[in-house]
Protein backbone atom coordinates (compact mmCIF):
# COMPACT_ATOMS: atom_id res chain seq x y z
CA UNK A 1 164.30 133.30 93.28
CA UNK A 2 165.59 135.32 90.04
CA UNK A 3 168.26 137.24 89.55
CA UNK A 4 168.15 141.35 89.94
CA UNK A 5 168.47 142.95 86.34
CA UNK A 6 172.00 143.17 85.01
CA UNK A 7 172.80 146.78 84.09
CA UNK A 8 176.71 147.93 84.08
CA UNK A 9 177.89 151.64 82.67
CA UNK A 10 181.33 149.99 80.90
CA UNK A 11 183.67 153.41 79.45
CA UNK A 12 186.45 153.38 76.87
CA UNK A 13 188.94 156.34 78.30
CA UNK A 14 191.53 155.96 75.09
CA UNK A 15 188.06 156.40 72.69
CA UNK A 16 186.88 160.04 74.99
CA UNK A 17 187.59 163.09 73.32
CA UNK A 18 186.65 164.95 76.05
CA UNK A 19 183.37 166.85 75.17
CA UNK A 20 182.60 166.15 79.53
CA UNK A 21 178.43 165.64 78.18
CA UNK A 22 178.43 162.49 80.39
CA UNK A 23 180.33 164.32 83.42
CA UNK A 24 177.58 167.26 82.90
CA UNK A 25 174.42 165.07 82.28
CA UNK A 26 175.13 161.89 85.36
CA UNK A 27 177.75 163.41 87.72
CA UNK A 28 176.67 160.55 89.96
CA UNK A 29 177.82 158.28 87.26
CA UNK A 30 180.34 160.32 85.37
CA UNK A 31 183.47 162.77 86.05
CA UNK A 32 186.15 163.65 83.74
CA UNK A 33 189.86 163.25 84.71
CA UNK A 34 191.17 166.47 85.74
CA UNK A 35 194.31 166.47 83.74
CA UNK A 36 192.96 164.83 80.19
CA UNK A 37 189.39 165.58 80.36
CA UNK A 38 188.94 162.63 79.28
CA UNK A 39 186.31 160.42 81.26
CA UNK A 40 186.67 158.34 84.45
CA UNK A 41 183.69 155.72 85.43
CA UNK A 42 182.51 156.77 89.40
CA UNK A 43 179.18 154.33 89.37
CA UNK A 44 179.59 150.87 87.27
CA UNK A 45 176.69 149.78 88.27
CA UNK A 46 174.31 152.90 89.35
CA UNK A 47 170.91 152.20 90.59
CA UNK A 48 168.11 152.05 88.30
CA UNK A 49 167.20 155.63 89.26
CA UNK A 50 169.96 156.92 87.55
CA UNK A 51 169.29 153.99 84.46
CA UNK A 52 167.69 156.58 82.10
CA UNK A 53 170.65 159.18 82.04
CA UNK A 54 172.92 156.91 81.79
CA UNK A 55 171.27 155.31 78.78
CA UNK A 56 171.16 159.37 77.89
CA UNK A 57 175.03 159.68 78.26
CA UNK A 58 175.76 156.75 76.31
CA UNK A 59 173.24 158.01 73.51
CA UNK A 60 174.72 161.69 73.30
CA UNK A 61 178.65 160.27 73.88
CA UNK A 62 180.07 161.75 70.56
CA UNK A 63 183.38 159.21 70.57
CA UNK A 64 181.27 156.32 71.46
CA UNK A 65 183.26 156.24 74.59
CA UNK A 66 180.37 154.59 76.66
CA UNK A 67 177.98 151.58 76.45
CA UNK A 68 175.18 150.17 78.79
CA UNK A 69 175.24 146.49 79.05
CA UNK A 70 171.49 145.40 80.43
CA UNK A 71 169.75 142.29 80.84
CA UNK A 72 167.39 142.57 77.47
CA UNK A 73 164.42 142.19 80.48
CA UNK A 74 165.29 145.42 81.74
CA UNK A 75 162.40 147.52 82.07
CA UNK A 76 162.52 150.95 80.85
């Protein structure tokens, strides 16, 4: 029996400057704190649904503020 595919949505809140793309692109993933704008994690580990925009968000993230850690197996 193997293992599911890791995948885990890991965000830096000190590196967010706030731009809210990730909030506005995965809301199911992503939602910026009401008082800093600065970005709070709501899905760790979403399911591979929501893979692809969260791959998006990490892509488009202009502080570098998220990362995708995935099992290299991960299909796309």
């Amino acid at each position: 029996m193997s293992a599911a595919p890791r995948f885990t949505v890991v965000v830096d809140p000190a590196a967010c400057c706030a731009m809210g793309r990730c909030a506005a692109t995965a809301p199911e993933i992503f939602a910026q704190d009401p008082g800093t704008g600065t970005v709070t994690l709501l899905d760790a580990t979403p399911p591979p649904a929501a893979h692809e925009a969260a791959r998006l968000c990490a892509e488009l993230c202009p502080c570098g503020a998220i990362t995708v850690d995935e099992d290299e197996k991960q299909e796309r």
